[in-house]
C-alpha atoms as a PDB file:
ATOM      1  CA  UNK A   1     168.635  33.156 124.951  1.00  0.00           C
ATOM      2  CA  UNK A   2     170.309  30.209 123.093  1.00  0.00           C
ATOM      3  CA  UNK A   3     171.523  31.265 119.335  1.00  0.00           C
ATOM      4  CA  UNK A   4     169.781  29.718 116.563  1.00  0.00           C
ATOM      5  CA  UNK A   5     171.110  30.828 113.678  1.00  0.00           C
ATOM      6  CA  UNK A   6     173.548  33.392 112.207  1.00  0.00           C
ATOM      7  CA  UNK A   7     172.312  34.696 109.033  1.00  0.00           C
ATOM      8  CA  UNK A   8     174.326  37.485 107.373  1.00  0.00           C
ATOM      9  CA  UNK A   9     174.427  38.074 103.392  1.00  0.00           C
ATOM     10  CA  UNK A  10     177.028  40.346 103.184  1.00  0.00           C
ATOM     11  CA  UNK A  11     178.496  42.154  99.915  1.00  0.00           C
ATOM     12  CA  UNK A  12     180.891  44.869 100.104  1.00  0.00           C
ATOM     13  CA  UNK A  13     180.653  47.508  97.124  1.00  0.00           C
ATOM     14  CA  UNK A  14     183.456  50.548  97.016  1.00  0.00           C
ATOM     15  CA  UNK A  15     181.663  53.458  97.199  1.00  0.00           C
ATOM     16  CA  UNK A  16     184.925  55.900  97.827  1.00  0.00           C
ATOM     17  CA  UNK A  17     188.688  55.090  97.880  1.00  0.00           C
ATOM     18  CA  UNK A  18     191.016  58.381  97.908  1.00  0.00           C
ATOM     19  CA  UNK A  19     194.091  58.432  99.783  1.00  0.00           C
ATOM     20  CA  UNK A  20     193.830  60.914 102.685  1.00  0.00           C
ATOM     21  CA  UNK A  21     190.138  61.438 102.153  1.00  0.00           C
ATOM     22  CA  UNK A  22     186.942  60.022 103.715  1.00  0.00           C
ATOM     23  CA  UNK A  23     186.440  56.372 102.884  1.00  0.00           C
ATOM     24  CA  UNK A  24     183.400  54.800 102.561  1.00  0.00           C
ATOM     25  CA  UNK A  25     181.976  50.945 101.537  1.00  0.00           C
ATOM     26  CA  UNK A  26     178.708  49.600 101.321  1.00  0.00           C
ATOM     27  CA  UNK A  27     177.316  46.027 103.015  1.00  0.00           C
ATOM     28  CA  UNK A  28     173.945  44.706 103.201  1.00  0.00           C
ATOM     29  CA  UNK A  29     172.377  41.660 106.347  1.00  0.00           C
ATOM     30  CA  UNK A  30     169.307  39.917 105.574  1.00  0.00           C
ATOM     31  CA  UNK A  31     167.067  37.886 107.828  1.00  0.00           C
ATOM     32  CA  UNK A  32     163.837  36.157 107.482  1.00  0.00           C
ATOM     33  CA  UNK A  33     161.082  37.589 110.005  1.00  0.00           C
ATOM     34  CA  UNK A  34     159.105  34.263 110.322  1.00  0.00           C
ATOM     35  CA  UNK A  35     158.419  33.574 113.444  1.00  0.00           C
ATOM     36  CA  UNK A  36     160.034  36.939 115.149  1.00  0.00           C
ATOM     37  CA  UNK A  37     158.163  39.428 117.008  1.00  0.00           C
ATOM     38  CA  UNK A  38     160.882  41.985 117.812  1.00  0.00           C
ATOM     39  CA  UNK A  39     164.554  43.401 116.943  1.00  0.00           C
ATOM     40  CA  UNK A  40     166.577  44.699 119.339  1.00  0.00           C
ATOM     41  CA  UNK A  41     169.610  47.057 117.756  1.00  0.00           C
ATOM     42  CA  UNK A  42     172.594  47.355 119.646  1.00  0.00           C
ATOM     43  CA  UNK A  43     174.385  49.763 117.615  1.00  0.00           C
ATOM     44  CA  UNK A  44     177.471  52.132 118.348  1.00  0.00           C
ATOM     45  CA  UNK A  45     178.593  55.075 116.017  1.00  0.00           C
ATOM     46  CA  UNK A  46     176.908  56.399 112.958  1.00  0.00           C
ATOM     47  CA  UNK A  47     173.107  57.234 111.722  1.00  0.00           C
ATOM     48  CA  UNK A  48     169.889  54.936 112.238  1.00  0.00           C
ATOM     49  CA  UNK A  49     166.496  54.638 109.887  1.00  0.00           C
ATOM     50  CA  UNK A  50     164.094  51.948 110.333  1.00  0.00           C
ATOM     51  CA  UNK A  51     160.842  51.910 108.413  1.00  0.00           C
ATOM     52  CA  UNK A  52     158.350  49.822 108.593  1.00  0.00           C
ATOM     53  CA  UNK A  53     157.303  47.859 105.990  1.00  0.00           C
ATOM     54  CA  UNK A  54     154.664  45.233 104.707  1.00  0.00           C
ATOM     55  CA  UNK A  55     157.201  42.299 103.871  1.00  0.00           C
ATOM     56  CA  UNK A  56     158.422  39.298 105.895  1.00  0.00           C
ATOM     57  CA  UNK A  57     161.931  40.204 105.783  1.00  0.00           C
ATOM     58  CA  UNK A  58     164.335  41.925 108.247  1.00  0.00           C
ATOM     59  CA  UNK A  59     167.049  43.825 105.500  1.00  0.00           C
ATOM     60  CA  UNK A  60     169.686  46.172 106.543  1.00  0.00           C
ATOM     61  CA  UNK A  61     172.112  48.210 104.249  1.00  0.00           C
ATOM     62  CA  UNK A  62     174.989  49.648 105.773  1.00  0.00           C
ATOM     63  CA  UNK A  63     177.559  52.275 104.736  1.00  0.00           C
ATOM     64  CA  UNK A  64     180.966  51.842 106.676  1.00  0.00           C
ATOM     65  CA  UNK A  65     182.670  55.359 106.756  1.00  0.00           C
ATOM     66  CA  UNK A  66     185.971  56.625 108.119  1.00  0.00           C
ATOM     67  CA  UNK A  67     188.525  59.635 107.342  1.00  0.00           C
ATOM     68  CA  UNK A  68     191.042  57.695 109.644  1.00  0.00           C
ATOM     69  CA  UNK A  69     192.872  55.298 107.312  1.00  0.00           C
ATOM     70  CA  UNK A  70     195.355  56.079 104.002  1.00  0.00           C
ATOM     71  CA  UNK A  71     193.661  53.127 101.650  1.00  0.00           C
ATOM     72  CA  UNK A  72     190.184  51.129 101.546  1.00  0.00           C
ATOM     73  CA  UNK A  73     192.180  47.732 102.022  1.00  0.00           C
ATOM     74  CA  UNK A  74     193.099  48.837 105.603  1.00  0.00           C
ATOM     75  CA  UNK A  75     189.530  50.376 106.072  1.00  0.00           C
ATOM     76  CA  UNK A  76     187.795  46.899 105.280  1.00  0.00           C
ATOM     77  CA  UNK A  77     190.762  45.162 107.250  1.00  0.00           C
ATOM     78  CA  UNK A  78     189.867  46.778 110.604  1.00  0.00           C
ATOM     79  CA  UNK A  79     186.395  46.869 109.942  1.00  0.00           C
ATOM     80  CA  UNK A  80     186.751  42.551 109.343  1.00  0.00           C
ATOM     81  CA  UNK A  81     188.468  42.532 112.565  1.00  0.00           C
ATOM     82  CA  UNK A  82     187.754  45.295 114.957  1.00  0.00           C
ATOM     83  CA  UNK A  83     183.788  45.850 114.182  1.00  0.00           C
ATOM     84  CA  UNK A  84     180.500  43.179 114.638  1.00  0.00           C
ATOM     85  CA  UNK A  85     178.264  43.811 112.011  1.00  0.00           C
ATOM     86  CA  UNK A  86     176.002  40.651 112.362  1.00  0.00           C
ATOM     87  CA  UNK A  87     172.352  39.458 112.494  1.00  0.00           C
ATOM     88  CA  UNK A  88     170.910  37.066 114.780  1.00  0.00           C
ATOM     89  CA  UNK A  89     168.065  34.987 115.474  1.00  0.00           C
ATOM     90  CA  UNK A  90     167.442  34.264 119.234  1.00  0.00           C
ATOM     91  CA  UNK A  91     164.567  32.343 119.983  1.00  0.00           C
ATOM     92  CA  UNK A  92     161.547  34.961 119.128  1.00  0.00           C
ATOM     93  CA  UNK A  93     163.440  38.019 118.226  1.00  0.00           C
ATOM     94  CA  UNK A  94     166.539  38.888 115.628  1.00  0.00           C
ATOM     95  CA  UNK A  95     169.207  40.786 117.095  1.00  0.00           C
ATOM     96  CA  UNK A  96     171.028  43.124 115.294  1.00  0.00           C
ATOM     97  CA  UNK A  97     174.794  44.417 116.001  1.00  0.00           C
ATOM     98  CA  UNK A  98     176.755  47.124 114.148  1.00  0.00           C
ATOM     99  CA  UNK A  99     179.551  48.408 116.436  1.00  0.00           C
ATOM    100  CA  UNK A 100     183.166  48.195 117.630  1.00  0.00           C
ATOM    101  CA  UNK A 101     183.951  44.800 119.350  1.00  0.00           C
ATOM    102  CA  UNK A 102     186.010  46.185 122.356  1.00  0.00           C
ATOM    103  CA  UNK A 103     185.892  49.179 124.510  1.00  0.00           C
ATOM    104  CA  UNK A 104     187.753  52.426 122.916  1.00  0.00           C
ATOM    105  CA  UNK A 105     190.808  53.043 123.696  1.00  0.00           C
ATOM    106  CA  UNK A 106     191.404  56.140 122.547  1.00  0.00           C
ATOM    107  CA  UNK A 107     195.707  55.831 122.110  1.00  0.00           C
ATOM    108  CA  UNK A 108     194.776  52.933 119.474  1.00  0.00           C
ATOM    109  CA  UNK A 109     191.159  53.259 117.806  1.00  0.00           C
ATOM    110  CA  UNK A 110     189.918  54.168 114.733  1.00  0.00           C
ATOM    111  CA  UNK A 111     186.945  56.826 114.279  1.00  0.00           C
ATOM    112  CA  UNK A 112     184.531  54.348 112.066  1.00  0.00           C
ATOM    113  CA  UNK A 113     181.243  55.270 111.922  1.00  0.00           C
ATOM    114  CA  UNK A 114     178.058  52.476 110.884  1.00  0.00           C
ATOM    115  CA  UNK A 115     175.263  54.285 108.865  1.00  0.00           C
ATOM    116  CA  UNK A 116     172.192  51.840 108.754  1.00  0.00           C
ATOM    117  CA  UNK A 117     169.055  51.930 106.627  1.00  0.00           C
ATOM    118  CA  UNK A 118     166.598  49.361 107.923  1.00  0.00           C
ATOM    119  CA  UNK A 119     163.227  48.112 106.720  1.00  0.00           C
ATOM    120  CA  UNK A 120     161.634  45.236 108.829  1.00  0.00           C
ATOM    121  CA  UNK A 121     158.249  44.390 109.070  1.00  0.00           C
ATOM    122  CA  UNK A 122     155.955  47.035 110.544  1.00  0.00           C
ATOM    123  CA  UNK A 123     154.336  45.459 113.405  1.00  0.00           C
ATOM    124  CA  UNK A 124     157.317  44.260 115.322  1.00  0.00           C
ATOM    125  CA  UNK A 125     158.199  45.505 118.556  1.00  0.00           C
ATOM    126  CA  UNK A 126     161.855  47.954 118.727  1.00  0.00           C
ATOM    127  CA  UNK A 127     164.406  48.029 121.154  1.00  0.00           C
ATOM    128  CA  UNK A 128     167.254  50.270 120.436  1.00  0.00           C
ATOM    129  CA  UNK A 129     170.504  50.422 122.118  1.00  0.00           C
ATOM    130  CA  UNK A 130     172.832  53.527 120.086  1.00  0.00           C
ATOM    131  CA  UNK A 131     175.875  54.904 121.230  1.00  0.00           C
ATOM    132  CA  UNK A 132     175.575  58.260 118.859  1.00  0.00           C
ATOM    133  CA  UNK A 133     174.236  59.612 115.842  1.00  0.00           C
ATOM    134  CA  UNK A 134     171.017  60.691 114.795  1.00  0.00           C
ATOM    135  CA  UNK A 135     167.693  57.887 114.671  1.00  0.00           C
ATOM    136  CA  UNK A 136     164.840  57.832 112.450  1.00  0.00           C
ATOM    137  CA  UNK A 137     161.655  55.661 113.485  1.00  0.00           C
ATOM    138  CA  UNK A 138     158.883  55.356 111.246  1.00  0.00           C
ATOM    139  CA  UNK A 139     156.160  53.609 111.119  1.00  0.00           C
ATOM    140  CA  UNK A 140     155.719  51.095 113.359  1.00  0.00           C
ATOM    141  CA  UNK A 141     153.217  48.828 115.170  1.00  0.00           C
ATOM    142  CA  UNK A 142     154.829  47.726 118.057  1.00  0.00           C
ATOM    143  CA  UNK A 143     156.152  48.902 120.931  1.00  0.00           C
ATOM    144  CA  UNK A 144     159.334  50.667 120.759  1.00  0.00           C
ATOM    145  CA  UNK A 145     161.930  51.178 123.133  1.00  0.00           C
ATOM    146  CA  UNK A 146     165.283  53.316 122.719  1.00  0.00           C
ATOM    147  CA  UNK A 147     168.605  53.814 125.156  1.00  0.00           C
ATOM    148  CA  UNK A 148     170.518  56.924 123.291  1.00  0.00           C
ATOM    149  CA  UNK A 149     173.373  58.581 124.310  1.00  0.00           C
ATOM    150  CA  UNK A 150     173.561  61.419 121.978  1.00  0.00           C
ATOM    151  CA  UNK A 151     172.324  62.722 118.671  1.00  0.00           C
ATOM    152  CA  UNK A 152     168.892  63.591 116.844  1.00  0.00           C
ATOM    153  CA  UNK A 153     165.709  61.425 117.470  1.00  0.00           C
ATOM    154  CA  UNK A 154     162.720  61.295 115.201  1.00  0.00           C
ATOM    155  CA  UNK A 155     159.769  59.419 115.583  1.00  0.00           C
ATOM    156  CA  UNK A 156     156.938  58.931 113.141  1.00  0.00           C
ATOM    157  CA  UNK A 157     153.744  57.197 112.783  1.00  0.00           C
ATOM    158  CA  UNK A 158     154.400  55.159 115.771  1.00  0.00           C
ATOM    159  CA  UNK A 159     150.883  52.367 116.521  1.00  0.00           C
ATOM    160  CA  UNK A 160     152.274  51.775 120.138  1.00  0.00           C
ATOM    161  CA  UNK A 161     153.621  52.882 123.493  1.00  0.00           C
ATOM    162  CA  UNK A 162     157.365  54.445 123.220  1.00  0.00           C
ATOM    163  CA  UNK A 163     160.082  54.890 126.125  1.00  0.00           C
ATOM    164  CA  UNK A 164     162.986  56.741 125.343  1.00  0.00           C
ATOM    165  CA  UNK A 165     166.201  57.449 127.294  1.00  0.00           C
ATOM    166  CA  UNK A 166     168.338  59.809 126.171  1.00  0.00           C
ATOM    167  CA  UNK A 167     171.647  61.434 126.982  1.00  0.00           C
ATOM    168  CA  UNK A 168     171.477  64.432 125.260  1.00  0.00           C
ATOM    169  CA  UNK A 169     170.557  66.057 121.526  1.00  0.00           C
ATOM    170  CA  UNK A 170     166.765  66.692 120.229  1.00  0.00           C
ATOM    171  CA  UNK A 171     164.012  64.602 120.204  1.00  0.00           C
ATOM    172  CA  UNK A 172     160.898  64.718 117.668  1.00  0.00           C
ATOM    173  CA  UNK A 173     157.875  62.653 118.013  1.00  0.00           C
ATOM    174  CA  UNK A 174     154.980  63.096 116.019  1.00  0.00           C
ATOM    175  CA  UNK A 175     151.895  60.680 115.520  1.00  0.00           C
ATOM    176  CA  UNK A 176     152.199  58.139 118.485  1.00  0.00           C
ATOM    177  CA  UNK A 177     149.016  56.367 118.987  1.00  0.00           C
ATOM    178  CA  UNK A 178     149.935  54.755 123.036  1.00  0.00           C
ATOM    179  CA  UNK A 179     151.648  56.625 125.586  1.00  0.00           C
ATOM    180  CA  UNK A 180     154.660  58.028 126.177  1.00  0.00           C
ATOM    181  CA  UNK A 181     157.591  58.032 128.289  1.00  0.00           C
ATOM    182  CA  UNK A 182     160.624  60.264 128.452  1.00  0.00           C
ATOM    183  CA  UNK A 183     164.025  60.668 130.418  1.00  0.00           C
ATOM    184  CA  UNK A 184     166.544  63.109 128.602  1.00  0.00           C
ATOM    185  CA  UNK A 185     169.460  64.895 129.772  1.00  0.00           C
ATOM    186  CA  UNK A 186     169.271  67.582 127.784  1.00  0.00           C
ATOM    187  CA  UNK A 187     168.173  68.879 124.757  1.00  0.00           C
ATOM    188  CA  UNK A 188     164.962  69.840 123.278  1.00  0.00           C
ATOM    189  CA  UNK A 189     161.650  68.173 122.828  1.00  0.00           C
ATOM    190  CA  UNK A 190     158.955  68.582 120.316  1.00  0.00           C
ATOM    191  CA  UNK A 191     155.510  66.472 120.567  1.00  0.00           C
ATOM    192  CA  UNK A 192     152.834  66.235 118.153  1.00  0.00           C
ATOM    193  CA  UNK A 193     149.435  64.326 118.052  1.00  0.00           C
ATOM    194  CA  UNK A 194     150.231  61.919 121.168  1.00  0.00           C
ATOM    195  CA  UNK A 195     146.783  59.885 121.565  1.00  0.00           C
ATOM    196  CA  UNK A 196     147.881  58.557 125.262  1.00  0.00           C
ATOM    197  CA  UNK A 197     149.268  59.696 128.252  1.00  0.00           C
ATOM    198  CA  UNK A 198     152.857  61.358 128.399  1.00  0.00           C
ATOM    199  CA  UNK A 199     155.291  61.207 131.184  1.00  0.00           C
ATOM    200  CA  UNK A 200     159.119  63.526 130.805  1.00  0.00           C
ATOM    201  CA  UNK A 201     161.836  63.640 133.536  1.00  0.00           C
ATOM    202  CA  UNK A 202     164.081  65.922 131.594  1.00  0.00           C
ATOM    203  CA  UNK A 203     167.541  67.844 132.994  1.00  0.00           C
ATOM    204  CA  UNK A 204     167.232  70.444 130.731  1.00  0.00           C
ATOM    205  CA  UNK A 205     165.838  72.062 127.509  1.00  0.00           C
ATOM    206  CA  UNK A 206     162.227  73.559 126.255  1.00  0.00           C
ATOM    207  CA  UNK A 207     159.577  70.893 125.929  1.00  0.00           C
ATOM    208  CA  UNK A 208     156.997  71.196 123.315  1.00  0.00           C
ATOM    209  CA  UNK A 209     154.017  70.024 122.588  1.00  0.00           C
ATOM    210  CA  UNK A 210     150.589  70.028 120.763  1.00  0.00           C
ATOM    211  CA  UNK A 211     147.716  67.729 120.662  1.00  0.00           C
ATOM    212  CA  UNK A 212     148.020  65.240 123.637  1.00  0.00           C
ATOM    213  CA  UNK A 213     144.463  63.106 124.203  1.00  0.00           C
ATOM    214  CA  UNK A 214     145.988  62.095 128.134  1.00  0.00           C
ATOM    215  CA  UNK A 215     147.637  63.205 130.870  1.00  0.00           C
ATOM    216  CA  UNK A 216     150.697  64.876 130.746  1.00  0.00           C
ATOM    217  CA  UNK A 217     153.516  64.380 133.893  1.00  0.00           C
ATOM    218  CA  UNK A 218     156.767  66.668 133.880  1.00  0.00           C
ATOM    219  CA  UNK A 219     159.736  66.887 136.239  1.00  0.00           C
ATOM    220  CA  UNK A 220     161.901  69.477 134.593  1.00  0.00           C
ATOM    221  CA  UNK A 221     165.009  71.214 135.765  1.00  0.00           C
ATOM    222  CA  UNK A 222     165.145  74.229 133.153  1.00  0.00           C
ATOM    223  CA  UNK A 223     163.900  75.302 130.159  1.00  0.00           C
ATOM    224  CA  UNK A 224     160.264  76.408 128.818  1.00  0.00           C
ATOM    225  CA  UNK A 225     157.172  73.878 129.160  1.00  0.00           C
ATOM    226  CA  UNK A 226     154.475  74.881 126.655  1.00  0.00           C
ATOM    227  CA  UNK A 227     151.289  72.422 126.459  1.00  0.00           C
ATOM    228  CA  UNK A 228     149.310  72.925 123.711  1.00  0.00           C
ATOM    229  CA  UNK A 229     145.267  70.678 122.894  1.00  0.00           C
ATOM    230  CA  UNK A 230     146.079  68.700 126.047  1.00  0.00           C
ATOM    231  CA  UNK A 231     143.138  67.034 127.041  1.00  0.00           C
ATOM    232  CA  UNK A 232     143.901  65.272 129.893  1.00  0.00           C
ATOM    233  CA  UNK A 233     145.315  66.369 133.081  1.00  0.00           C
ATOM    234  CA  UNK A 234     148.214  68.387 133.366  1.00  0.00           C
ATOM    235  CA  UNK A 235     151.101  67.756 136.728  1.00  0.00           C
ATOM    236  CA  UNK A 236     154.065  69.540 137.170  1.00  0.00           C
ATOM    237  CA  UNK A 237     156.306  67.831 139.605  1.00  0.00           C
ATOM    238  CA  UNK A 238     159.375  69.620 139.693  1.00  0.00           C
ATOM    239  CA  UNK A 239     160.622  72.872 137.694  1.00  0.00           C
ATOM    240  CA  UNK A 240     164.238  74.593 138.037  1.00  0.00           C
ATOM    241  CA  UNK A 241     163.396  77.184 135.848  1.00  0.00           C
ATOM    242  CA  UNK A 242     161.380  78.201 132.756  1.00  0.00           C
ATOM    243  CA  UNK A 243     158.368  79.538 132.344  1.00  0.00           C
ATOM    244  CA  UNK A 244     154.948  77.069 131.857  1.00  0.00           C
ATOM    245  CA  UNK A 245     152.121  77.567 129.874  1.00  0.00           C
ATOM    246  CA  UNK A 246     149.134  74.801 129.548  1.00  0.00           C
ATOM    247  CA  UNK A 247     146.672  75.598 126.786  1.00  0.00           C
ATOM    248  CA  UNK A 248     147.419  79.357 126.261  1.00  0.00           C
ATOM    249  CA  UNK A 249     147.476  79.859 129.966  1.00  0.00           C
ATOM    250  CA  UNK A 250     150.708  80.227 132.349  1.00  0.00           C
ATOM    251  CA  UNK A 251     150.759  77.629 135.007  1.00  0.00           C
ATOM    252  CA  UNK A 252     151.180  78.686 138.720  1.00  0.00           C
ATOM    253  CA  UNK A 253     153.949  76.477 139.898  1.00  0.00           C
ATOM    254  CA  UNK A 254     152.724  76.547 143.469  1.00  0.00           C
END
């Protein structure tokens, strides 16, 4: 979609700044949510937390953190030139960037990592692009979709359907009121108080979970299944290996 605008207040405060030791500097994006319906992130190293919020305003803090360089000037210098840290508004949604501007190349690149705290308003829809690092999700109205490749997901008090793809590392979900759809590598997952239906094609790890109001689809290739309250139907498609047990009872995979 055609850009709009660019919005980005930016300040930079010095958090850290010893020689030799980790580094770390603080800046802040703000954008104004009229008129938007969704963000999409498209974020590369470093932790994630989005709330949800009551107010009309997209606001991101960052912290900027790196062990790689001798003095803060030549952290913020590479940062400046090698990293997008930006805030966009296309059309209906804001698109947010925190990440390194070219591929790696690992002879020549810096480990910098992007910590971001996010509050935006609660009922717009999520669409989350991460590299690594761990994700927080709470409370949020609309639909939310994530593409990980590896660390930590949690997922709160969530008003809508959720897909996730992930590479590998844990995933948490608790209080999703729409249903539920999961492809993960590995790694495991733990599911409470899902009102709709949820669907997993996982590679391996246990899957968990307690209180699910519909159906409930796996393909698994290893690791224990344990279905807990599930009142709607149960289908196992595939299972390497693991045992399966659907409310208190082991499930004959023939």
């Amino acid at each position: 979609m055609r850009k709009i605008a660019l919005i980005s207040t930016i300040t930079l405060v010095t958090l850290s700044a010893f020689a030799g030791k980790n580094m770390q500097f603080n800046r802040s994006l703000n954008l104004s949510a009229d008129r938007l319906s969704a963000v999409e992130f498209d974020v590369g190293a470093g932790s994630l937390e989005i709330v949800g919020t009551s107010g009309d305003e997209i606001k991101i803090n960052a912290t900027i953190e790196s062990d790689d360089f001798r003095d803060m000037e030549n952290l913020v210098e590479y940062f400046e030139n090698k990293m997008k840290f930006s805030i966009e508004r296309q059309s209906e949604y804001a698109m947010v960037y925190a990440k390194s501007k070219e591929s790696f190349n690992w002879g020549k690149s810096k480990n910098v990592m992007i910590h971001l705290q996010v509050e935006l308003p609660k009922d717009m829809d999520l669409e989350v692009d991460d590299g690594s690092g761990s994700m927080t999700i709470e409370n949020i109205g609309g639909m939310v979709a994530i593409d990980d490749g590896s660390g930590t997901i949690t997922l709160r008090n969530i008003a809508n359907d959720v897909e996730v793809e992930d590479g590998s590392g844990s995933l948490f979900m608790d209080n999703i009121q729409g249903d539920v759809s999961i492809e993960d590598g590995s790694g495991t997952i733990e599911l409470k108080r899902i009102s709709g239906s949820v669907t997993v094609e996982d590679g391996s790890g246990g899957i968990h979970a307690t209180d699910v109001g519909g159906n409930f689809r796996v393909d698994d290739g290893s690791g224990e299944i344990e279905v807990k309250q599930l009142h709607g139907r149960f289908k196992l498609v595939d299972d390497g290996s693991g045992s399966v047990y659907v409310n208190g009872e082991k499930w004959d995979k023939k």
